[in-house]
C-alpha atoms as a PDB file:
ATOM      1  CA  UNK A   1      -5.757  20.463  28.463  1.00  0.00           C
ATOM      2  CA  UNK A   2      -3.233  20.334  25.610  1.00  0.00           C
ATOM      3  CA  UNK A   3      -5.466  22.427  22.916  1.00  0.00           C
ATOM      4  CA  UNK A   4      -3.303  20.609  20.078  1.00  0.00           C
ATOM      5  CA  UNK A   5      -4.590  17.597  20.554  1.00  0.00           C
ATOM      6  CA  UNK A   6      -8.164  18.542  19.745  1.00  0.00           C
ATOM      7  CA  UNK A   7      -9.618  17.699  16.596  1.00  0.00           C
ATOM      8  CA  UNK A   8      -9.338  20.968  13.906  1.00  0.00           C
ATOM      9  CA  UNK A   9     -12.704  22.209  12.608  1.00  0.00           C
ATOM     10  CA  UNK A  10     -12.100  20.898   9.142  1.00  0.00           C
ATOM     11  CA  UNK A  11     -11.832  17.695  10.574  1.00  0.00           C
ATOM     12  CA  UNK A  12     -14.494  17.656  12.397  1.00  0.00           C
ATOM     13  CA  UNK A  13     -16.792  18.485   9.381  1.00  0.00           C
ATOM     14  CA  UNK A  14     -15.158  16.377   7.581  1.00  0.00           C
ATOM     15  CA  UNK A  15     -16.320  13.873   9.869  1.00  0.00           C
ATOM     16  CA  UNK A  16     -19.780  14.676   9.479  1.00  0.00           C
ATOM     17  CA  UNK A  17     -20.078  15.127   5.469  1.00  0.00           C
ATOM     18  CA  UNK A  18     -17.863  11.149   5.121  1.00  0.00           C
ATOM     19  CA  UNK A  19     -18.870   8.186   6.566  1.00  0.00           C
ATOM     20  CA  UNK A  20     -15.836   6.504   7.499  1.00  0.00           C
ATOM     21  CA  UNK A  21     -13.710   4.321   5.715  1.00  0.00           C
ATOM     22  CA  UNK A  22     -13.856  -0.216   6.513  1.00  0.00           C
ATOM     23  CA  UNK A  23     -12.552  -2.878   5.080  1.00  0.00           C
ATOM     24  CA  UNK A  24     -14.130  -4.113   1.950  1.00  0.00           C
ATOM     25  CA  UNK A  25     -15.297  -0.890   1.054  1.00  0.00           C
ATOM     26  CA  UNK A  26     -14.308  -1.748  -2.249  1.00  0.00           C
ATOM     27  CA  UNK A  27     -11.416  -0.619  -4.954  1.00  0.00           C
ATOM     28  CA  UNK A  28     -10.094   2.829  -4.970  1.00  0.00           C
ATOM     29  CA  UNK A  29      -8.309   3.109  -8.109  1.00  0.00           C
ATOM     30  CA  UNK A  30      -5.610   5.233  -6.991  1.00  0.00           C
ATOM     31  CA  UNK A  31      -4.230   4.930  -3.503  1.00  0.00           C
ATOM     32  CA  UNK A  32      -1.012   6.218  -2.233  1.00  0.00           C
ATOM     33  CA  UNK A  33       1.279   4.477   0.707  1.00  0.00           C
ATOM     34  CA  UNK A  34       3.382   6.392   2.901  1.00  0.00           C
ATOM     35  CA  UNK A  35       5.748   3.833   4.831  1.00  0.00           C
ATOM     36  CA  UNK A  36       9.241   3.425   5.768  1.00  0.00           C
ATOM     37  CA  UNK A  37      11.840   2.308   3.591  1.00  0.00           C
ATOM     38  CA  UNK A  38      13.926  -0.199   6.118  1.00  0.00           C
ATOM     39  CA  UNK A  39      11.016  -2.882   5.760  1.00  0.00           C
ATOM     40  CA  UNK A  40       8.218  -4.329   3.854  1.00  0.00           C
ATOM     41  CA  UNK A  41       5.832  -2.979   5.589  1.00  0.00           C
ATOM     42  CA  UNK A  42       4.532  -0.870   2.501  1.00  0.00           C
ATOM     43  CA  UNK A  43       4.496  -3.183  -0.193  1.00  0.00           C
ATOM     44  CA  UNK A  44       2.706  -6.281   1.909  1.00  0.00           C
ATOM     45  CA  UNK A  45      -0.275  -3.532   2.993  1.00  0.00           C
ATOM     46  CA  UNK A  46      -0.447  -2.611  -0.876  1.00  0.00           C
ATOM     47  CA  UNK A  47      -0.990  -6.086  -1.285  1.00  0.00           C
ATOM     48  CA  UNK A  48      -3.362  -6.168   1.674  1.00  0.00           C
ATOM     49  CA  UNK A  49      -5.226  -3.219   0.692  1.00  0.00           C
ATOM     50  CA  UNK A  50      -5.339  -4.593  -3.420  1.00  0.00           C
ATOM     51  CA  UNK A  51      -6.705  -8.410  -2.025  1.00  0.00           C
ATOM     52  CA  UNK A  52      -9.298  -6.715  -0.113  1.00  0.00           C
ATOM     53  CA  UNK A  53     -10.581  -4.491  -2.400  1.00  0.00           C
ATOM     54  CA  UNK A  54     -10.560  -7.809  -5.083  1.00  0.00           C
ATOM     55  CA  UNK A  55     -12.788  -9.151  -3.054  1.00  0.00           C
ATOM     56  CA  UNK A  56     -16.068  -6.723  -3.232  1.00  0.00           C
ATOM     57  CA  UNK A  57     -15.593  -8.024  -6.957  1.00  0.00           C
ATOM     58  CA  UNK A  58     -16.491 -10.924  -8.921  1.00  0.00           C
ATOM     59  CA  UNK A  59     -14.072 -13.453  -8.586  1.00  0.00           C
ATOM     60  CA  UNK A  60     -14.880 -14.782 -12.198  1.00  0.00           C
ATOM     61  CA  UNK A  61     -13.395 -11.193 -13.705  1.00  0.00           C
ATOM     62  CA  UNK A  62     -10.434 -10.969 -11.394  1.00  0.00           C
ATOM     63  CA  UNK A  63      -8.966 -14.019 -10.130  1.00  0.00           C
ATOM     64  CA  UNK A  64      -6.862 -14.911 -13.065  1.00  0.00           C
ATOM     65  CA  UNK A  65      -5.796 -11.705 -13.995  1.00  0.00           C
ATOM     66  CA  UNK A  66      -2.004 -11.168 -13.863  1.00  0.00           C
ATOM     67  CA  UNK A  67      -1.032  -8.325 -11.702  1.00  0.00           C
ATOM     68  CA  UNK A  68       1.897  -5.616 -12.400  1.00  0.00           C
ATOM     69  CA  UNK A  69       4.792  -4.961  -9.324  1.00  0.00           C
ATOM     70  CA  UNK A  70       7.159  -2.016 -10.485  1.00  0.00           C
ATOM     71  CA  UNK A  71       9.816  -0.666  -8.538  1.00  0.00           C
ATOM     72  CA  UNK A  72      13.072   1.732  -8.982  1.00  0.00           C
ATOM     73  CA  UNK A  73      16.277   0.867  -8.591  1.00  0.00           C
ATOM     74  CA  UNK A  74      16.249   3.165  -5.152  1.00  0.00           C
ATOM     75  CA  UNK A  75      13.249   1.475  -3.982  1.00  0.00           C
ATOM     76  CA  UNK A  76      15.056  -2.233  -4.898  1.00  0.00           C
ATOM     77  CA  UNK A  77      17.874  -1.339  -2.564  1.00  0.00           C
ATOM     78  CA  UNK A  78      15.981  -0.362   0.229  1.00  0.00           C
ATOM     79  CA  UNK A  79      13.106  -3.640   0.297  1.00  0.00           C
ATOM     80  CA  UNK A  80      14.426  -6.017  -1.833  1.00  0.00           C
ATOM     81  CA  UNK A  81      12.331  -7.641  -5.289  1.00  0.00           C
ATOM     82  CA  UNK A  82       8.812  -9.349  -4.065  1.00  0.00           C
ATOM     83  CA  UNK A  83       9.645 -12.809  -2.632  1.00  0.00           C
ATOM     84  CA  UNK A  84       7.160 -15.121  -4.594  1.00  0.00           C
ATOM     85  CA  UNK A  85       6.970 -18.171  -2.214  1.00  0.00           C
ATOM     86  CA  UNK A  86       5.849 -14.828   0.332  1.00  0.00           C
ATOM     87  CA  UNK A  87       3.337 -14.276  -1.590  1.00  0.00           C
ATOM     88  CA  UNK A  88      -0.115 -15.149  -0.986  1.00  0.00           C
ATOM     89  CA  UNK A  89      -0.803 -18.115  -2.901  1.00  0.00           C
ATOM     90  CA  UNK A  90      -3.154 -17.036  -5.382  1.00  0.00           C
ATOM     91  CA  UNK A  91      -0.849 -14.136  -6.718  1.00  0.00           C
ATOM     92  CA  UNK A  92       2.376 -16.269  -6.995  1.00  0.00           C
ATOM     93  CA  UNK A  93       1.775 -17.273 -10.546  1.00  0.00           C
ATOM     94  CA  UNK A  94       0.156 -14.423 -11.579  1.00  0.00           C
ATOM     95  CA  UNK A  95       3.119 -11.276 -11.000  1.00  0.00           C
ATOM     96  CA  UNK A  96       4.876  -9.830 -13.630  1.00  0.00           C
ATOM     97  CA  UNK A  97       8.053  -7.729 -12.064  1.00  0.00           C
ATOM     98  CA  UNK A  98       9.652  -4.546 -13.970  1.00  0.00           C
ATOM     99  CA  UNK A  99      12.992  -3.515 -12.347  1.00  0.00           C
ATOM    100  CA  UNK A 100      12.924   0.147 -13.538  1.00  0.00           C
ATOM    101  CA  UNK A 101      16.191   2.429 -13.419  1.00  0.00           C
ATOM    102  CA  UNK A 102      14.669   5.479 -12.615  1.00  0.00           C
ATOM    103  CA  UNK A 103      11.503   7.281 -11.245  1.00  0.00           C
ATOM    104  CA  UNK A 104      10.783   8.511 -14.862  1.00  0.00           C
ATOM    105  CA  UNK A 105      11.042   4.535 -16.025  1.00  0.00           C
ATOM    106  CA  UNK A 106       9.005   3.273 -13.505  1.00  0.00           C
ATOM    107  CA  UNK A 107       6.383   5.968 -13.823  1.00  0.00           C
ATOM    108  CA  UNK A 108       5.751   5.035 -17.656  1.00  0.00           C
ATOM    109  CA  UNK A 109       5.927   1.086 -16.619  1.00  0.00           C
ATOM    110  CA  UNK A 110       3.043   2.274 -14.296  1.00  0.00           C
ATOM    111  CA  UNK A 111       1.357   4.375 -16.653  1.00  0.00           C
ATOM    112  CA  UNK A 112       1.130   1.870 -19.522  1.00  0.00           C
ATOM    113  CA  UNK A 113       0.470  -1.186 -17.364  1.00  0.00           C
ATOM    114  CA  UNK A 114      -3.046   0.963 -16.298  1.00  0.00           C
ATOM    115  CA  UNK A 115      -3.698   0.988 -19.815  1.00  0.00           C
ATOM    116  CA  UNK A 116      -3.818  -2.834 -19.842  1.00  0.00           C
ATOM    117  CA  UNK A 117      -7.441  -3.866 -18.640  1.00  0.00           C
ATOM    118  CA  UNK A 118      -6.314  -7.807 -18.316  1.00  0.00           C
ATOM    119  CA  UNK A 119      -4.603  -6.765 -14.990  1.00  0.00           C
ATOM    120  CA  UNK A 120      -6.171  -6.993 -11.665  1.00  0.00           C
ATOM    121  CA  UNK A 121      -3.838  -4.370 -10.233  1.00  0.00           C
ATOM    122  CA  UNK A 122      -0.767  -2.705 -10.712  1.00  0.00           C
ATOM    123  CA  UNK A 123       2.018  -2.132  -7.887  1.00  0.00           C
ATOM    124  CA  UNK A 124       4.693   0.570  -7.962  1.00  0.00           C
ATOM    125  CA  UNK A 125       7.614   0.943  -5.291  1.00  0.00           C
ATOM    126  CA  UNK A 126       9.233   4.605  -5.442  1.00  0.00           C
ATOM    127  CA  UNK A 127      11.672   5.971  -3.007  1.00  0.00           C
ATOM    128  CA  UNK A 128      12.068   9.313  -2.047  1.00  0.00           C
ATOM    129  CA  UNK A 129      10.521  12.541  -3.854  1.00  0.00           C
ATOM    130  CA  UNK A 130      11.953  12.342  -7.310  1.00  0.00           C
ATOM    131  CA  UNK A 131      10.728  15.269  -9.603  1.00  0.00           C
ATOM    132  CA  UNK A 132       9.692  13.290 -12.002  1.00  0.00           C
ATOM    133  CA  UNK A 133       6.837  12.379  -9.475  1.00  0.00           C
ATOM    134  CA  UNK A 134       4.976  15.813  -9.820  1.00  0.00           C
ATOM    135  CA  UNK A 135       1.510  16.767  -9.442  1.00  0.00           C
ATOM    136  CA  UNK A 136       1.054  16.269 -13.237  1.00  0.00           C
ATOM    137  CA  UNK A 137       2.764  12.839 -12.945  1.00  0.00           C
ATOM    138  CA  UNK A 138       0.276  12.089 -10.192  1.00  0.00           C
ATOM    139  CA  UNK A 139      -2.675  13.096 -12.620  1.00  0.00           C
ATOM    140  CA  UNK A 140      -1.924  11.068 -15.167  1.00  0.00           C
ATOM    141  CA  UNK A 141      -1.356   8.144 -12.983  1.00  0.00           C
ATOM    142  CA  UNK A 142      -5.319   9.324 -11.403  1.00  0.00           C
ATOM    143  CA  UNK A 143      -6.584   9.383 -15.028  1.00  0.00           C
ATOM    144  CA  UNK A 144      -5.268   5.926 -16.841  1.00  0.00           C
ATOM    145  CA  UNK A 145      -6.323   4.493 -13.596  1.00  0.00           C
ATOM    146  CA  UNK A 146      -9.984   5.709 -13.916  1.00  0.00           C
ATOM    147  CA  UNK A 147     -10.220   5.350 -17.654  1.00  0.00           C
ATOM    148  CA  UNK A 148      -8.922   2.229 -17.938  1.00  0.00           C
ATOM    149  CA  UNK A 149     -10.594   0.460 -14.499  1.00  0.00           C
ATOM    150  CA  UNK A 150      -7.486  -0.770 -13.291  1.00  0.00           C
ATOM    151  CA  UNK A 151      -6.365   0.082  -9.303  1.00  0.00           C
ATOM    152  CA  UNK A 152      -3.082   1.255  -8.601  1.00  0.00           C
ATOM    153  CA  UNK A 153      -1.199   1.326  -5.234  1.00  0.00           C
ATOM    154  CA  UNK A 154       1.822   3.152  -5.203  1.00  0.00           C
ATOM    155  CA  UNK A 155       4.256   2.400  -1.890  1.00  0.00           C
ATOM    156  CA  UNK A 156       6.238   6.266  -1.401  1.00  0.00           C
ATOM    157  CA  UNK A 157       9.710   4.740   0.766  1.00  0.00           C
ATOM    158  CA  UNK A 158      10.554   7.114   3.076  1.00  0.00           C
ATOM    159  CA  UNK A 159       8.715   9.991   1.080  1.00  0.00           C
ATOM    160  CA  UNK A 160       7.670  13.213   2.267  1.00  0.00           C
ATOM    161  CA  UNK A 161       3.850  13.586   1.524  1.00  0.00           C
ATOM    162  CA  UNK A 162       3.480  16.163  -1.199  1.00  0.00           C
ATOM    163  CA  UNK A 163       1.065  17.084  -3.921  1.00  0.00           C
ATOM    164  CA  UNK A 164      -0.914  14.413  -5.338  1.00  0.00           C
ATOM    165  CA  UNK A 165      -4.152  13.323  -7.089  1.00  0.00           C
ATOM    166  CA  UNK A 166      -4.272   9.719  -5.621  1.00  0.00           C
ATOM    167  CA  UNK A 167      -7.635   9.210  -4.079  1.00  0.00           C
ATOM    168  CA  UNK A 168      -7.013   7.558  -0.920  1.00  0.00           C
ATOM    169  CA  UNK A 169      -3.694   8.686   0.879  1.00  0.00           C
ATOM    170  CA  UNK A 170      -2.566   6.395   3.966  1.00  0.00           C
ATOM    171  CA  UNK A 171       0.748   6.094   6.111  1.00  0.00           C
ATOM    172  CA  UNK A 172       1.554   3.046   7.142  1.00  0.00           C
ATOM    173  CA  UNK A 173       3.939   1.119   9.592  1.00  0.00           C
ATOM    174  CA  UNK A 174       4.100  -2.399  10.859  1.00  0.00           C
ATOM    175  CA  UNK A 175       2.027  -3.057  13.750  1.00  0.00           C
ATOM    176  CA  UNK A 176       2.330  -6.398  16.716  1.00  0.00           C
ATOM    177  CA  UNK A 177       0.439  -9.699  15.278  1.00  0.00           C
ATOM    178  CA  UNK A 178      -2.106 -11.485  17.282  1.00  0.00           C
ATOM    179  CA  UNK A 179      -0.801 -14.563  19.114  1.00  0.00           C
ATOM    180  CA  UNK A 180      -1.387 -17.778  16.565  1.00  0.00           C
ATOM    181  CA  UNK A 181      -4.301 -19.984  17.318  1.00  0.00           C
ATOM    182  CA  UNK A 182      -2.471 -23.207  17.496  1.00  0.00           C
ATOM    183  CA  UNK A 183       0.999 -22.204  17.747  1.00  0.00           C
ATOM    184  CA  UNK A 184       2.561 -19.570  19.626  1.00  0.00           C
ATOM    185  CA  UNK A 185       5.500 -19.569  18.390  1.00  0.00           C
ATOM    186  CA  UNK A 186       5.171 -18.832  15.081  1.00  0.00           C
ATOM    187  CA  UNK A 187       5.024 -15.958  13.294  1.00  0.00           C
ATOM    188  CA  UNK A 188       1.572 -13.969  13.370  1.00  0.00           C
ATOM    189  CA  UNK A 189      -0.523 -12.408  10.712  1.00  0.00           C
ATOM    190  CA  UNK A 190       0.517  -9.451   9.713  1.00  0.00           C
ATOM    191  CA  UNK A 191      -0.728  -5.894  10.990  1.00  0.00           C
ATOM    192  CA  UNK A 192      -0.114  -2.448   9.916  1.00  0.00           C
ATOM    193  CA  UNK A 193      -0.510   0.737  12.058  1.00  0.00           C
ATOM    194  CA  UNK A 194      -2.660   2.842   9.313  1.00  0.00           C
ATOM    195  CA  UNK A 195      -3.805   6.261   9.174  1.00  0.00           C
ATOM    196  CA  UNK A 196      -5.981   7.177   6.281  1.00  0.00           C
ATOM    197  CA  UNK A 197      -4.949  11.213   6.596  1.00  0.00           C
ATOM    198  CA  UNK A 198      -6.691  12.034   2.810  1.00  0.00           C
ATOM    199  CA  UNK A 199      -9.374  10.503   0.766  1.00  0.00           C
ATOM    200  CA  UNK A 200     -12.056  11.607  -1.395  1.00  0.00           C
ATOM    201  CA  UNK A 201     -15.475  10.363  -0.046  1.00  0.00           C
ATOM    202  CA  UNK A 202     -14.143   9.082   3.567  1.00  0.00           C
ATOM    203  CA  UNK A 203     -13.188  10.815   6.447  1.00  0.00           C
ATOM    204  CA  UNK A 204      -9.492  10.445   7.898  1.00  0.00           C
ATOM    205  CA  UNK A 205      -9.006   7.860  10.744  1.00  0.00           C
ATOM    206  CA  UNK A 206      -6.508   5.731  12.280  1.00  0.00           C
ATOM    207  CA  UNK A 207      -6.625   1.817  12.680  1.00  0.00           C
ATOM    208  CA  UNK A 208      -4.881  -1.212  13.351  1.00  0.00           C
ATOM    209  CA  UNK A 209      -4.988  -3.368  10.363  1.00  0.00           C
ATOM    210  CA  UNK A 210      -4.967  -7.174  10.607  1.00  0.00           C
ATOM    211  CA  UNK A 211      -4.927  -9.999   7.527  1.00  0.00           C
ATOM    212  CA  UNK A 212      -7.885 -12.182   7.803  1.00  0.00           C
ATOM    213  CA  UNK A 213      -7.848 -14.637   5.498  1.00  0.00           C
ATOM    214  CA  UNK A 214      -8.197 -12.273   1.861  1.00  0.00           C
ATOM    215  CA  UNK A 215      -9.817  -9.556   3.753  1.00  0.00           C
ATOM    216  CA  UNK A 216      -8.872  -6.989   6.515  1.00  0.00           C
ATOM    217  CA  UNK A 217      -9.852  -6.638   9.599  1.00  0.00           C
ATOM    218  CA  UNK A 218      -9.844  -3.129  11.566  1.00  0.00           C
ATOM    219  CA  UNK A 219      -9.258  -2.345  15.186  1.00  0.00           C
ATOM    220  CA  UNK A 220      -9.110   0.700  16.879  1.00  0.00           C
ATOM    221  CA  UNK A 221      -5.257   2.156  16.912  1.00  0.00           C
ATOM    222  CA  UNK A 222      -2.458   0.770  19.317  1.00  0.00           C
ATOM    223  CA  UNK A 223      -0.808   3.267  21.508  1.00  0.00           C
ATOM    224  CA  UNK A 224       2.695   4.581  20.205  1.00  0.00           C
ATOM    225  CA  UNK A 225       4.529   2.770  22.749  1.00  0.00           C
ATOM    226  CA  UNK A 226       3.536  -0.711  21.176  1.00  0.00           C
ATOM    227  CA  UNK A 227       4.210   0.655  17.245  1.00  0.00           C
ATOM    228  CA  UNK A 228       7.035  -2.083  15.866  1.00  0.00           C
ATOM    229  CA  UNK A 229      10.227  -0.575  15.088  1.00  0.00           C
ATOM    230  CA  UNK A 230      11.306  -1.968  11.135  1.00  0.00           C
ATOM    231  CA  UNK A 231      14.334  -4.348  10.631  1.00  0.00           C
ATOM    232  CA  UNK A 232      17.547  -2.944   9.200  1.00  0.00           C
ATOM    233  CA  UNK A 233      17.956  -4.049   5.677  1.00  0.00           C
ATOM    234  CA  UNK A 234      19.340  -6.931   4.386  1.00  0.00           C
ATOM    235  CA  UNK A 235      21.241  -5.109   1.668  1.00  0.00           C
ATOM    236  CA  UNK A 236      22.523  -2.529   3.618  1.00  0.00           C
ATOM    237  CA  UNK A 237      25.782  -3.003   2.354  1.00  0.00           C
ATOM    238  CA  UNK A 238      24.222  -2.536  -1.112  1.00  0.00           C
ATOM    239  CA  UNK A 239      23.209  -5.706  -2.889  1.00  0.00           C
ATOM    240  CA  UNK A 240      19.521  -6.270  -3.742  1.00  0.00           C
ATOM    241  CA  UNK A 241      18.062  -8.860  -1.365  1.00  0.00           C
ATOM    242  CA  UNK A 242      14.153  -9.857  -1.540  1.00  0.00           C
ATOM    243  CA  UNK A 243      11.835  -8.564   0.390  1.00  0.00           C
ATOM    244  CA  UNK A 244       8.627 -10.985   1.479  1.00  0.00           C
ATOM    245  CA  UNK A 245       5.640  -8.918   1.169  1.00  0.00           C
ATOM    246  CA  UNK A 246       3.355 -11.661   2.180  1.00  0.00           C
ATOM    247  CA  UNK A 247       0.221 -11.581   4.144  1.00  0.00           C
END
C-alpha cells in the first residue's frame, strides 16, 4: 500500500469538525480560483460558482444588480475579454468590464467595486503571482468584501497558490460534458474538475461540477485519465481575442 495516498491526520479531523461543502450552500464572499491560463475554464466556474450562490438569495435584491468583471492586461492575453452573447442570459446586460494595466490597477478596481453595494458580484482575472497581490492585498480584498456584502471571485491564471485570506480556495480545470438530451452533437454543459483544498467552515473535497440550469450540480471526481486538456489560445501570437465564459 502506497502510504502517500492516505488521508493526513489534519484532514481527517478536518473532516469530522466540517460538514462538507454542496451546491447552493450559499455566497462565500471571498473565494479564490486556481485554473489554467490557456482556457476559460476559470472565469466560466467563477461565473458558475457566483450564479449559484445568487440563487440561495432573493431574487428581488439581486437580479438586477449590475455585476463587476476586472482583469489585467496579463490575464487579457491569456483568456481573452468576457464574450457577452456567452454569457448566460440574465448577466449580458448587466456587466460592466475594467481592462486594468496592472495587478496594482486591477486590485483597486476590485477593491472599490466591493465598496459598491448595488453590485451582485464582482469578478477579477489576475495572472501569475504579482507582488502587489500580497497577504495584505488579500486582506483587504477579505474585508471590503465582508463589510460591504458584496462576493468576490478572483480567477489566479496559472498562479502558484500562496498566502491568502480568501475564504473558500478551489482549483479548477475543465472537465467532459454530459451527452445533450436531444442532440448529440452539440456542445454539452459545461463541467469543471474542482477541488475545494481550503475553506473556512467546510472540509476539502474533490468533485465534478456540472451547470444545471442556474445551479450546480456535484458528482463524485472523474479519474485523471478523462481530465480535458485546455485549448491553445487564440491570441497566442499576442492580440486580445474573447474568451466565452458561458455556462
Amino acid at each position: 500500500m502506497d502510504l502517500a495516498t492516505l488521508p493526513k491526520a489534519a484532514e481527517l479531523a478536518s473532516v469530522a469538525r466540517n460538514p462538507r461543502w454542496r451546491p447552493a450552500a450559499g455566497l462565500a464572499l471571498h473565494s479564490e480560483i486556481f485554473a489554467p491560463g490557456n482556457g476559460a475554464s476559470g472565469a466560466g466556474a467563477a461565473v458558475a460558482l457566483a450564479l449559484d450562490g445568487l440563487s440561495t438569495c432573493k431574487p428581488e435584491t439581486l437580479e438586477e444588480r449590475s455585476v463587476l468583471w476586472v482583469q489585467d492586461a496579463r490575464s487579457r492575453k491569456l483568456t481573452g475579454r468576457p464574450y457577452r452573447a456567452g454569457l448566460p442570459e440574465t448577466l449580458r446586460h448587466r456587466l460592466i468590464h475594467v481592462c486594468a494595466d496592472t495587478p496594482e490597477d486591477a486590485l483597486f478596481a476590485l477593491e472599490e467595486g466591493m465598496r459598491c453595494r448595488d453590485l451582485a458580484f464582482v469578478i477579477g482575472e489576475i495572472a501569475g503571482n504579482p507582488r502587489a497581490l500580497d497577504f495584505t492585498a488579500s486582506r483587504r480584498l477579505s474585508l471590503a468584501a465582508e463589510k460591504h456584502g458584496v462576493p468576490l471571485y478572483l480567477v489566479r491564471l496559472d498562479a502558484t497558490p500562496d498566502l491568502s485570506s480568501a475564504r473558500m480556495r478551489w482549483r479548477m480545470r475543465g472537465a467532459p460534458s454530459a451527452p445533450p438530451r436531444w442532440n448529440i452533437g452539440a456542445p454539452g454543459k459545461p463541467a469543471w474538475s474542482a477541488e475545494l483544498f481550503r475553506a473556512r467552515g467546510y472540509a476539502p473535497g474533490e468533485w465534478t461540477l456540472r451547470e444545471d440550469g442556474h445551479v450546480l450540480a456535484a458528482e463524485p471526481p472523474l479519474p485523471a485519465s478523462r481530465s480535458v486538456s485546455e485549448p491553445a489560445p487564440a491570441s497566442a501570437g499576442g492580440g486580445e481575442g474573447q474568451a466565452t465564459a458561458s455556462m
